[in-house]
Protein backbone atom coordinates (compact mmCIF):
# COMPACT_ATOMS: atom_id res chain seq x y z
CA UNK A 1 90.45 69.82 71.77
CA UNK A 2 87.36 70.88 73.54
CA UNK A 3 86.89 73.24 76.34
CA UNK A 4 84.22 73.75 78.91
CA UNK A 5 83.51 77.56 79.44
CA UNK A 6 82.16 77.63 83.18
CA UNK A 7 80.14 80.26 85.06
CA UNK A 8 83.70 81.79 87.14
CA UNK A 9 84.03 81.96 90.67
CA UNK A 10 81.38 84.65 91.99
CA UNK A 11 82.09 87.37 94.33
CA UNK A 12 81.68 86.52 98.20
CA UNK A 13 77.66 86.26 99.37
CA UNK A 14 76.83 85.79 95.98
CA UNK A 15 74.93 82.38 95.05
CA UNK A 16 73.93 82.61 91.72
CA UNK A 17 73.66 84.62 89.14
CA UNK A 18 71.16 84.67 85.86
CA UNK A 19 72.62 84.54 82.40
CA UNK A 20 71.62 87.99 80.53
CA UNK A 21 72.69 86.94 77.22
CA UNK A 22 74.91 85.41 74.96
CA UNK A 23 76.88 87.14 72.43
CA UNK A 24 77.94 84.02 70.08
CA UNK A 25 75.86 81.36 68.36
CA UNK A 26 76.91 77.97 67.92
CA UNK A 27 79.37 77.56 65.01
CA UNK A 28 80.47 81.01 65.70
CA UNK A 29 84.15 81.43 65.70
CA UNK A 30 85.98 83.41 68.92
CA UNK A 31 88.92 85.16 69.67
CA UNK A 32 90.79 84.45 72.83
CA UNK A 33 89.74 86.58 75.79
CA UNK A 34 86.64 87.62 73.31
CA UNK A 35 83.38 87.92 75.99
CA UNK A 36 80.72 85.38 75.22
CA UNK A 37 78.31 86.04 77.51
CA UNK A 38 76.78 88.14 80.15
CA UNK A 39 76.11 86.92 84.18
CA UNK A 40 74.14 89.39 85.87
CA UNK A 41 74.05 88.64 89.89
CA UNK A 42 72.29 90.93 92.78
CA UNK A 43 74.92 93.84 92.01
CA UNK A 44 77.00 93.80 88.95
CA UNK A 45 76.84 92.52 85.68
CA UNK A 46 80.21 89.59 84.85
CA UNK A 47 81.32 89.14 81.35
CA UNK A 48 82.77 85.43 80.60
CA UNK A 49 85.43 85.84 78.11
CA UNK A 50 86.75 82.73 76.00
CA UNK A 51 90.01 81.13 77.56
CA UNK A 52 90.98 80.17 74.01
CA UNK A 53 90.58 81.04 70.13
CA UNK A 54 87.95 78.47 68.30
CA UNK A 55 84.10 78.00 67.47
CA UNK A 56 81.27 77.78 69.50
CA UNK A 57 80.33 73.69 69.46
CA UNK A 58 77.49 73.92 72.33
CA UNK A 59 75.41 76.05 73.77
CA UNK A 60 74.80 73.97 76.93
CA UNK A 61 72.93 77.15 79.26
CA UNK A 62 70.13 79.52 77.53
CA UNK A 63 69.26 83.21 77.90
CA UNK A 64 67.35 83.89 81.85
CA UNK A 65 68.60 80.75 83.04
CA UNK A 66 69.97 80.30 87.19
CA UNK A 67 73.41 79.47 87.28
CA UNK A 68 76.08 78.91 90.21
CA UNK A 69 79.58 78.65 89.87
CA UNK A 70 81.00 75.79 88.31
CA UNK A 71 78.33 75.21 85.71
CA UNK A 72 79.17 74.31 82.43
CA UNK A 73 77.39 77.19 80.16
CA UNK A 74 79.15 76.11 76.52
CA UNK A 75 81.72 73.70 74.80
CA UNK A 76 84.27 75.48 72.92
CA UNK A 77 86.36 73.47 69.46
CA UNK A 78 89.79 74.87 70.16
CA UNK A 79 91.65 76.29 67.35
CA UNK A 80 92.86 79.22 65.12
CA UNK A 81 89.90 80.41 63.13
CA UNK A 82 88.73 83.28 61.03
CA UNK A 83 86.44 85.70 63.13
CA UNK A 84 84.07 86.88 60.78
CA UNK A 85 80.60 88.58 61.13
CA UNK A 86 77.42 86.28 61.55
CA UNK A 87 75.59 85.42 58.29
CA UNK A 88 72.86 87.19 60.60
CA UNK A 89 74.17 90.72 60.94
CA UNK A 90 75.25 90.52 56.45
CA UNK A 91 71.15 90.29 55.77
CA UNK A 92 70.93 93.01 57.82
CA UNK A 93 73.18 95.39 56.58
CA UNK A 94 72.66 94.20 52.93
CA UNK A 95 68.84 95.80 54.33
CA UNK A 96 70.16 98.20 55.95
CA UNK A 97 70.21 102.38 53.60
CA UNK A 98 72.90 103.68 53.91
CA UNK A 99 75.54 101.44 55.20
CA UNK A 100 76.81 102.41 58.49
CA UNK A 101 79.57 100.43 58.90
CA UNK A 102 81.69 97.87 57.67
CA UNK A 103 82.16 94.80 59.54
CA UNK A 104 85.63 94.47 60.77
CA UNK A 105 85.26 91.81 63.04
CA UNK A 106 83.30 91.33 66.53
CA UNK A 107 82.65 95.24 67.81
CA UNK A 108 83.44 96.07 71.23
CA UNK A 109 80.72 97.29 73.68
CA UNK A 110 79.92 97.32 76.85
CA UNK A 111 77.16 95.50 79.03
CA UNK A 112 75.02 98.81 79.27
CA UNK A 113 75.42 99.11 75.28
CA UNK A 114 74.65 95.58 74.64
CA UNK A 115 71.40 95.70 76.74
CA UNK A 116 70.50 98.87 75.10
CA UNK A 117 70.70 96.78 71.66
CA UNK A 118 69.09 94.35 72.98
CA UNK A 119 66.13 96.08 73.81
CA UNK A 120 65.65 97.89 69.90
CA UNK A 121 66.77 94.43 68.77
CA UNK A 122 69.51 95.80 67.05
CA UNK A 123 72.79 94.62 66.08
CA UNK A 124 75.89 96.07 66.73
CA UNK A 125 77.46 96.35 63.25
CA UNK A 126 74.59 98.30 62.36
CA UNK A 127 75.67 101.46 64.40
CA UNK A 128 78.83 103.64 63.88
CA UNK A 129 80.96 103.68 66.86
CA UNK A 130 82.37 106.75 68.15
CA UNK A 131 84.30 106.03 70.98
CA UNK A 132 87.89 104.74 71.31
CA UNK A 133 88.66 102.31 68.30
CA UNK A 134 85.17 102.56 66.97
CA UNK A 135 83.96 101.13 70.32
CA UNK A 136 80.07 102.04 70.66
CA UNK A 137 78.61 104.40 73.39
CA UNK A 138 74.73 104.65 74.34
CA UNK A 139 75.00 108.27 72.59
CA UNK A 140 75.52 106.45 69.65
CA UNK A 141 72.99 103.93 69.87
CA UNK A 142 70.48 106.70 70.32
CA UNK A 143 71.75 108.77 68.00
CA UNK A 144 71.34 105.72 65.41
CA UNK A 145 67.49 105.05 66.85
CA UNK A 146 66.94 108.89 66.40
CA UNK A 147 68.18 108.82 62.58
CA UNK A 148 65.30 105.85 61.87
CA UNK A 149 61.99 107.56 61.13
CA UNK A 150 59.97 104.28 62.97
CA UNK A 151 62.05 105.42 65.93
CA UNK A 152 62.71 101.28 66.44
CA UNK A 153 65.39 99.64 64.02
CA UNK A 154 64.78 95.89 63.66
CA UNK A 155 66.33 93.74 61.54
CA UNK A 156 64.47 92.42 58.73
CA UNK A 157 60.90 92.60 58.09
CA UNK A 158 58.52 93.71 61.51
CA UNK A 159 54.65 93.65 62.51
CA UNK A 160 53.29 96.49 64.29
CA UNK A 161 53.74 95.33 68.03
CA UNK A 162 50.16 96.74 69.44
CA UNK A 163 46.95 96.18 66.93
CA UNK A 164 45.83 99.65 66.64
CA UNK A 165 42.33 100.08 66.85
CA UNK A 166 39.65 101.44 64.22
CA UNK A 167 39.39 104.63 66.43
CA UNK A 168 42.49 104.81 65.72
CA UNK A 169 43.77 104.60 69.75
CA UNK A 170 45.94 101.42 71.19
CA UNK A 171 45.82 100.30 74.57
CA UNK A 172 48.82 97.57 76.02
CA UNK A 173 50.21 95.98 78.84
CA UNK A 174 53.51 95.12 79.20
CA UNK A 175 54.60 92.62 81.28
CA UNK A 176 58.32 92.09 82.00
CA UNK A 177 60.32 90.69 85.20
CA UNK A 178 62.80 92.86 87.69
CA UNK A 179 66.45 92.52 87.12
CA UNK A 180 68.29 91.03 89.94
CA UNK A 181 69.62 94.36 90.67
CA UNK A 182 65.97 95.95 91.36
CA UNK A 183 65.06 93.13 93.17
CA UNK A 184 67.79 93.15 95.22
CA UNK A 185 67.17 96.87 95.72
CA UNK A 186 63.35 96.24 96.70
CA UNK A 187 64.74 93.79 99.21
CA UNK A 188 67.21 95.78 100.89
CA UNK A 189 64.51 98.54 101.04
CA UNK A 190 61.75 96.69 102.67
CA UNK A 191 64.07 94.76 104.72
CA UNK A 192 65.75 98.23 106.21
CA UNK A 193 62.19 99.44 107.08
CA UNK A 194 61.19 96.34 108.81
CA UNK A 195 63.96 96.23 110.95
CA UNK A 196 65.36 99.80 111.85
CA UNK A 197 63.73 102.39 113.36
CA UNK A 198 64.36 105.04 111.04
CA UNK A 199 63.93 108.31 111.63
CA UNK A 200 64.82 111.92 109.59
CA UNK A 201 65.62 115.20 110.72
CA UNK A 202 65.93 118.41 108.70
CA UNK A 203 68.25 121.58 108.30
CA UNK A 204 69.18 123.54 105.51
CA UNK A 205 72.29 125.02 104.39
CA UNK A 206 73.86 128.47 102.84
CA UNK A 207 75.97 127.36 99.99
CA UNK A 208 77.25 131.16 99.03
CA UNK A 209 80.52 130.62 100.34
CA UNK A 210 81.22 127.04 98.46
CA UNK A 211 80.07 128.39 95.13
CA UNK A 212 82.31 131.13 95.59
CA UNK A 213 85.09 129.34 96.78
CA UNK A 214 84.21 126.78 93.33
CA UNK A 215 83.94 129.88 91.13
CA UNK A 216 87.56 131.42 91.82
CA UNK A 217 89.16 127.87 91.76
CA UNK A 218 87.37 125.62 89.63
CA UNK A 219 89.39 126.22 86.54
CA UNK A 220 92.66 126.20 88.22
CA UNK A 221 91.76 123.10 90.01
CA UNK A 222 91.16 121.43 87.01
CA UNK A 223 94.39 122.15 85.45
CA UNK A 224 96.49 121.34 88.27
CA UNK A 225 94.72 117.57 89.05
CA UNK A 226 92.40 116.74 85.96
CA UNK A 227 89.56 116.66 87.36
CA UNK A 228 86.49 118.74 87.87
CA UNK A 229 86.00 120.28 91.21
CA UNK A 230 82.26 119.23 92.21
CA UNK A 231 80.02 119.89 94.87
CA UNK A 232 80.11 116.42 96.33
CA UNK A 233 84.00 116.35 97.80
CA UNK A 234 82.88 119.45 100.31
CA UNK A 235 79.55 117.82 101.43
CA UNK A 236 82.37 114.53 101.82
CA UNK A 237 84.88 116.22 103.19
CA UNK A 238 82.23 117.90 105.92
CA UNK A 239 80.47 114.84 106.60
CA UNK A 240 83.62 112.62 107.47
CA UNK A 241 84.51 115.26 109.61
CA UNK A 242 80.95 115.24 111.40
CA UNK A 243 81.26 111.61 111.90
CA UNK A 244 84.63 112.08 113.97
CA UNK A 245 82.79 114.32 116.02
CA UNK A 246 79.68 112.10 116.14
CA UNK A 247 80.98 108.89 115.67
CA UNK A 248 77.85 106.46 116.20
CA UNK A 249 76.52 107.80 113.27
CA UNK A 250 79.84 106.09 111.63
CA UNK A 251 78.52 102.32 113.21
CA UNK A 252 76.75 99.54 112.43
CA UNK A 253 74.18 97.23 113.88
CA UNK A 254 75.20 93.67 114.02
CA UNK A 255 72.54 91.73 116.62
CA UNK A 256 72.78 93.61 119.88
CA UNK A 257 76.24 95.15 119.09
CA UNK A 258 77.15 98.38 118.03
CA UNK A 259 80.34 98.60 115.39
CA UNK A 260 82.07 101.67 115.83
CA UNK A 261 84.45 101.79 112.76
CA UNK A 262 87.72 103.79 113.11
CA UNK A 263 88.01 104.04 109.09
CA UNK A 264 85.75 106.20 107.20
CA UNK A 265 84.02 104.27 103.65
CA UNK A 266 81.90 106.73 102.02
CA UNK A 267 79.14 105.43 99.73
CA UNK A 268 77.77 108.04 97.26
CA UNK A 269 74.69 106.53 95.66
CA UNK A 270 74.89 106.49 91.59
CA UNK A 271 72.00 106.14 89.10
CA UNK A 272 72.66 103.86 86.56
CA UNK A 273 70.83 102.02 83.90
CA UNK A 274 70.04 99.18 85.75
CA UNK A 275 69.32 100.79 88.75
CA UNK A 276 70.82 102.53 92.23
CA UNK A 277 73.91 101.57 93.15
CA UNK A 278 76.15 102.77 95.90
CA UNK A 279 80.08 102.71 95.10
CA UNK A 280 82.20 103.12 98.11
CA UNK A 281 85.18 105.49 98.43
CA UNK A 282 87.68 104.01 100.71
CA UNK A 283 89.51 105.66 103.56
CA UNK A 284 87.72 109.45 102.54
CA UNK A 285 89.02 111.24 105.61
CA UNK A 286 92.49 110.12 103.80
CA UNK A 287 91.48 111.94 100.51
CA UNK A 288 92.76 115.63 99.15
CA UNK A 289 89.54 116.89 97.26
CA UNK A 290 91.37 116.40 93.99
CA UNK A 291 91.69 112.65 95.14
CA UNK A 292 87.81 112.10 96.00
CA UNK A 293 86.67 113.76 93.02
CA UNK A 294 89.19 111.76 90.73
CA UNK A 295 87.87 108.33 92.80
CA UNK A 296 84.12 109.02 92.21
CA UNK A 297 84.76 109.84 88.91
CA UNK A 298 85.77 106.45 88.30
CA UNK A 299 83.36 105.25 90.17
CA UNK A 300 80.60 106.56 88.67
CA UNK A 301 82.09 105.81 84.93
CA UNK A 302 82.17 102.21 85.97
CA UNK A 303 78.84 102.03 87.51
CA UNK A 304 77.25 103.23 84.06
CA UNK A 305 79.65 101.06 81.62
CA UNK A 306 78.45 98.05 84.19
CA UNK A 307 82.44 97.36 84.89
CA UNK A 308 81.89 97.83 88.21
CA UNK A 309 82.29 95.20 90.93
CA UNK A 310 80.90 93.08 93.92
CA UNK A 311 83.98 94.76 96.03
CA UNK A 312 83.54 98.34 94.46
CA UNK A 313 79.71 98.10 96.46
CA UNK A 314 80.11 96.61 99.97
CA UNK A 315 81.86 97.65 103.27
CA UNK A 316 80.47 101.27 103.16
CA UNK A 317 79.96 103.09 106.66
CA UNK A 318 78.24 106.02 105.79
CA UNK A 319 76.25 106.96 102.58
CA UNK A 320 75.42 109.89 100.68
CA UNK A 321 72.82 110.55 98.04
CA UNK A 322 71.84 113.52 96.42
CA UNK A 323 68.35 113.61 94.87
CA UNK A 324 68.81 117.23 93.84
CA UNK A 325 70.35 116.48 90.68
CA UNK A 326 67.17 115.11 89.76
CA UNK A 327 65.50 118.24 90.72
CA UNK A 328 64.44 117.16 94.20
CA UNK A 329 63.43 119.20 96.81
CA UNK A 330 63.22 117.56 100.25
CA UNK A 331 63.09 113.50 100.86
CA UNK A 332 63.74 111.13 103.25
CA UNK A 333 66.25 108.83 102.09
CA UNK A 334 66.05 105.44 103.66
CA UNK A 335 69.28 103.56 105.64
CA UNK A 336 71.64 101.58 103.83
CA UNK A 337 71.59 99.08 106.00
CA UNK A 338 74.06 98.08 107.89
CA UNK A 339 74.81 101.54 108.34
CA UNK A 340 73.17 103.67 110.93
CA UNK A 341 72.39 106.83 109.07
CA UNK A 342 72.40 108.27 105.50
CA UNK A 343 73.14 111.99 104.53
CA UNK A 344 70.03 113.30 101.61
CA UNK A 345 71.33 116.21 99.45
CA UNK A 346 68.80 118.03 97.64
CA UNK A 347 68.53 120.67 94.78
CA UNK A 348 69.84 123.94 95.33
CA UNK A 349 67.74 126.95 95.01
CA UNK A 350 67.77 130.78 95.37
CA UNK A 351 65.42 131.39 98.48
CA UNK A 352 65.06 134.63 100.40
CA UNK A 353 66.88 134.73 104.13
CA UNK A 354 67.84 137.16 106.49
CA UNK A 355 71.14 137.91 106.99
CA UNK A 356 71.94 140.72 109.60
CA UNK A 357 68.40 142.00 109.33
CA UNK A 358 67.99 142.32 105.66
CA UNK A 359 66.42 140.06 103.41
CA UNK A 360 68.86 138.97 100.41
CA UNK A 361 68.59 136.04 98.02
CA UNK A 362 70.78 132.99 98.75
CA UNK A 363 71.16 129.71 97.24
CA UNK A 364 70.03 127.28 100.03
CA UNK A 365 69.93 123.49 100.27
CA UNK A 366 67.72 121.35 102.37
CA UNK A 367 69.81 118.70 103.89
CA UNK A 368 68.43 115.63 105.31
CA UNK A 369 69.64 112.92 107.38
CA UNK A 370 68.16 109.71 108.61
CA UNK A 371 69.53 107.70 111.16
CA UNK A 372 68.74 104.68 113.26
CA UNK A 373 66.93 105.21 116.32
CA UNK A 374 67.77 102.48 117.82
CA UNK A 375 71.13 103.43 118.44
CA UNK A 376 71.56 107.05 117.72
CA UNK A 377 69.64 110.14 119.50
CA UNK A 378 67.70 112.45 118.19
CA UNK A 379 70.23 115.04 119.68
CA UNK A 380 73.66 113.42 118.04
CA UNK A 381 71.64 113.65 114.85
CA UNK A 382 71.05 116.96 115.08
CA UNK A 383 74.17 118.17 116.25
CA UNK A 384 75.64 115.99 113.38
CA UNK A 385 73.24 118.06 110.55
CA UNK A 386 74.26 121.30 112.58
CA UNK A 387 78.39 120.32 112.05
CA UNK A 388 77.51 119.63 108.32
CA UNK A 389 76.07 122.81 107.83
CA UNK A 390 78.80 124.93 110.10
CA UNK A 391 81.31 123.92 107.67
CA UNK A 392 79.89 124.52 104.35
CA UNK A 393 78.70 127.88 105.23
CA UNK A 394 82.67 128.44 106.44
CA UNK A 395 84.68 126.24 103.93
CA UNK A 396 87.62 127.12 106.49
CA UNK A 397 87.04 124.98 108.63
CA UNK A 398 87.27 121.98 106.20
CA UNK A 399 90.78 123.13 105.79
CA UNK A 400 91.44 123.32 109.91
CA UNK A 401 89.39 120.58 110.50
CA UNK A 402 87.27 122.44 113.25
């Protein structure tokens, strides 16, 4: 019997979404619940798995094609079959000194892998997996590019890809098209500074008292819930309670309204390799520390393994993003629309202050938020900043909620 694998159902406000790749050839054989190709839409990456064991008949849908939901993308000849390694990937490893692996079968890896392959045209059975049941991490994949003096493994025989001149120099242009994701980001961007009036004031922090209170705890903390105990549940923890005091920085614009929102979503932006996103962690003010850190955790694991989805990324009311892991100083982050103001973290660094009239070194943070004029003063902004910073440089008062 033959089966029609369709593009699924896509998440809500999603239209369409572009076909990334396919992992099977025609005549291939596939296991049941085996993922045969890739959907990338404006957010997150879908895998389409087979809904029954048998062989690839027709490939209906091609790599960087438009589809919707509904469309017919393959015809699948149901029935038992041997899952074996393409033809393809033996003449590769027959080239291949030494022999990584055996084939066993498809390998398991995940959308951020497979693009990564994709890229070095290289295939999977080539590199030695080294995660759970010989699944294959991006360490790996590196690892496997590092080992190849060319620093590029491709199967079979390759031409240089730039001529290289007689002066022995080589000048190229690459040309290559945004992912939906980045233009969907460049969208969002432009479209939040055509439309709000965005505005960002400064202060800056004295973290001595969190690091301290990190220091004595951390290990403890980690035995007792599993998780690590990281800077971003305090800056949480102070912000939700800033927005209870200052709550319009909590709304959203819809036309002329304001939405005041009695529920607190935090969004903590995430760099991944296909771009920003911003998972949401649901009802924060709700959270123990050990909860938030064990929620962004997974968060963040599932925004780099591209498992992540269309629900895990909308709703937010307030947003967090902290450049200074990147080694930024001061920036002005830009609204996430349609939220009314964004908290910027930056990189912490040992600057000299006063403190009762003597100048001592302290590790300081510039903080940063932007907010929408249009609806928020300059005053409630500040004031907000001003909470944010009263209750790091007193941890207390996360705990009394003052």
């Amino acid at each position: 019997m033959t089966i029609e694998i369709k593009v699924p159902p896509l998440p809500e406000s999603v239209t369409d979404a572009t076909l990334v790749a396919w992992h099977k050839n025609v005549g291939e054989g596939v296991a049941r619940d085996e993922n045969l190709v890739d959907l990338e839409t404006d957010k997150v990456v879908l895998e389409v798995p087979a809904p029954a064991a048998g062989t690839i008949a027709k490939i209906v849908v091609e790599d960087g094609a438009t589809v919707v939901a509904g469309d017919v993308l393959a015809i699948l000849e149901e029935g038992e079959v041997a899952v074996a390694a393409p033809a393809t990937v033996e003449k590769v490893e027959e080239k291949a000194a030494p022999v990584r692996q055996e084939s066993k079968g498809p390998v398991k890896t995940s959308p951020a892998v497979r693009r990564l392959l994709d890229e070095h045209d290289l295939d999977a059975t080539m590199v030695l997996g080294s995660g759970k049941d010989g699944r294959i991490t991006k360490a790996d994949v590196m690892a496997f590019l590092k080992s190849d003096s060319s620093g590029d493994v491709t199967p079979g025989d390759t031409a240089p890809a730039v001529e290289v001149m007689a002066e022995g120099f080589a000048r190229e242009e690459k040309r290559v098209p945004m992912t939906r994701l980045r233009a969907r980001i460049a969208e969002r961007l432009v479209e939040a500074q055509q439309t709000a009036a965005m505005l960002t004031t400064f202060n800056e922090v004295d973290l001595t008292e969190v690091m301290a209170l990190r220091k004595r705890y951390r290990d403890d903390f980690e035995k007792a819930h599993g998780v690590r105990l990281g800077f971003m549940s305090f800056f949480a923890k102070a912000a939700v309670e800033a927005l209870k005091k200052f709550p319009v920085l909590n709304a959203s614009v819809e036309g002329n309204e304001i939405i005041y929102h009695n529920y607190y979503d935090i969004g903590i932006a995430v760099s991944s390799d296909r771009g920003l996103m911003v998972p949401v962690i649901r009802d924060a003010d709700q959270m123990s520390f050990a909860e938030f850190e064990g929620a962004l955790t997974d968060m963040a694991k599932k925004a780099q393994d591209g498992s992540i989805s269309m629900d895990d990324l909308t709703g937010g009311t307030f947003t967090i993003t902290n450049g200074g892991i990147f080694g930024s100083m001061m920036s002005t982050p830009i609204l996430n629309q349609p939220q009314s103001a964004i908290l910027g973290m930056h990189s912490i660094q040992q600057r000299p202050m006063v403190v009762d009239g003597e100048i001592v070194a302290r590790p300081m943070m510039y903080l940063a938020v932007t907010y929408d004029h249009r609806i928020i003063d300059g005053k409630e902004a500040v004031q907000f900043l001003v909470s944010i910073k009263e209750q790091l440089e007193d941890p207390s008062r996360l705990l009394l909620q003052v």
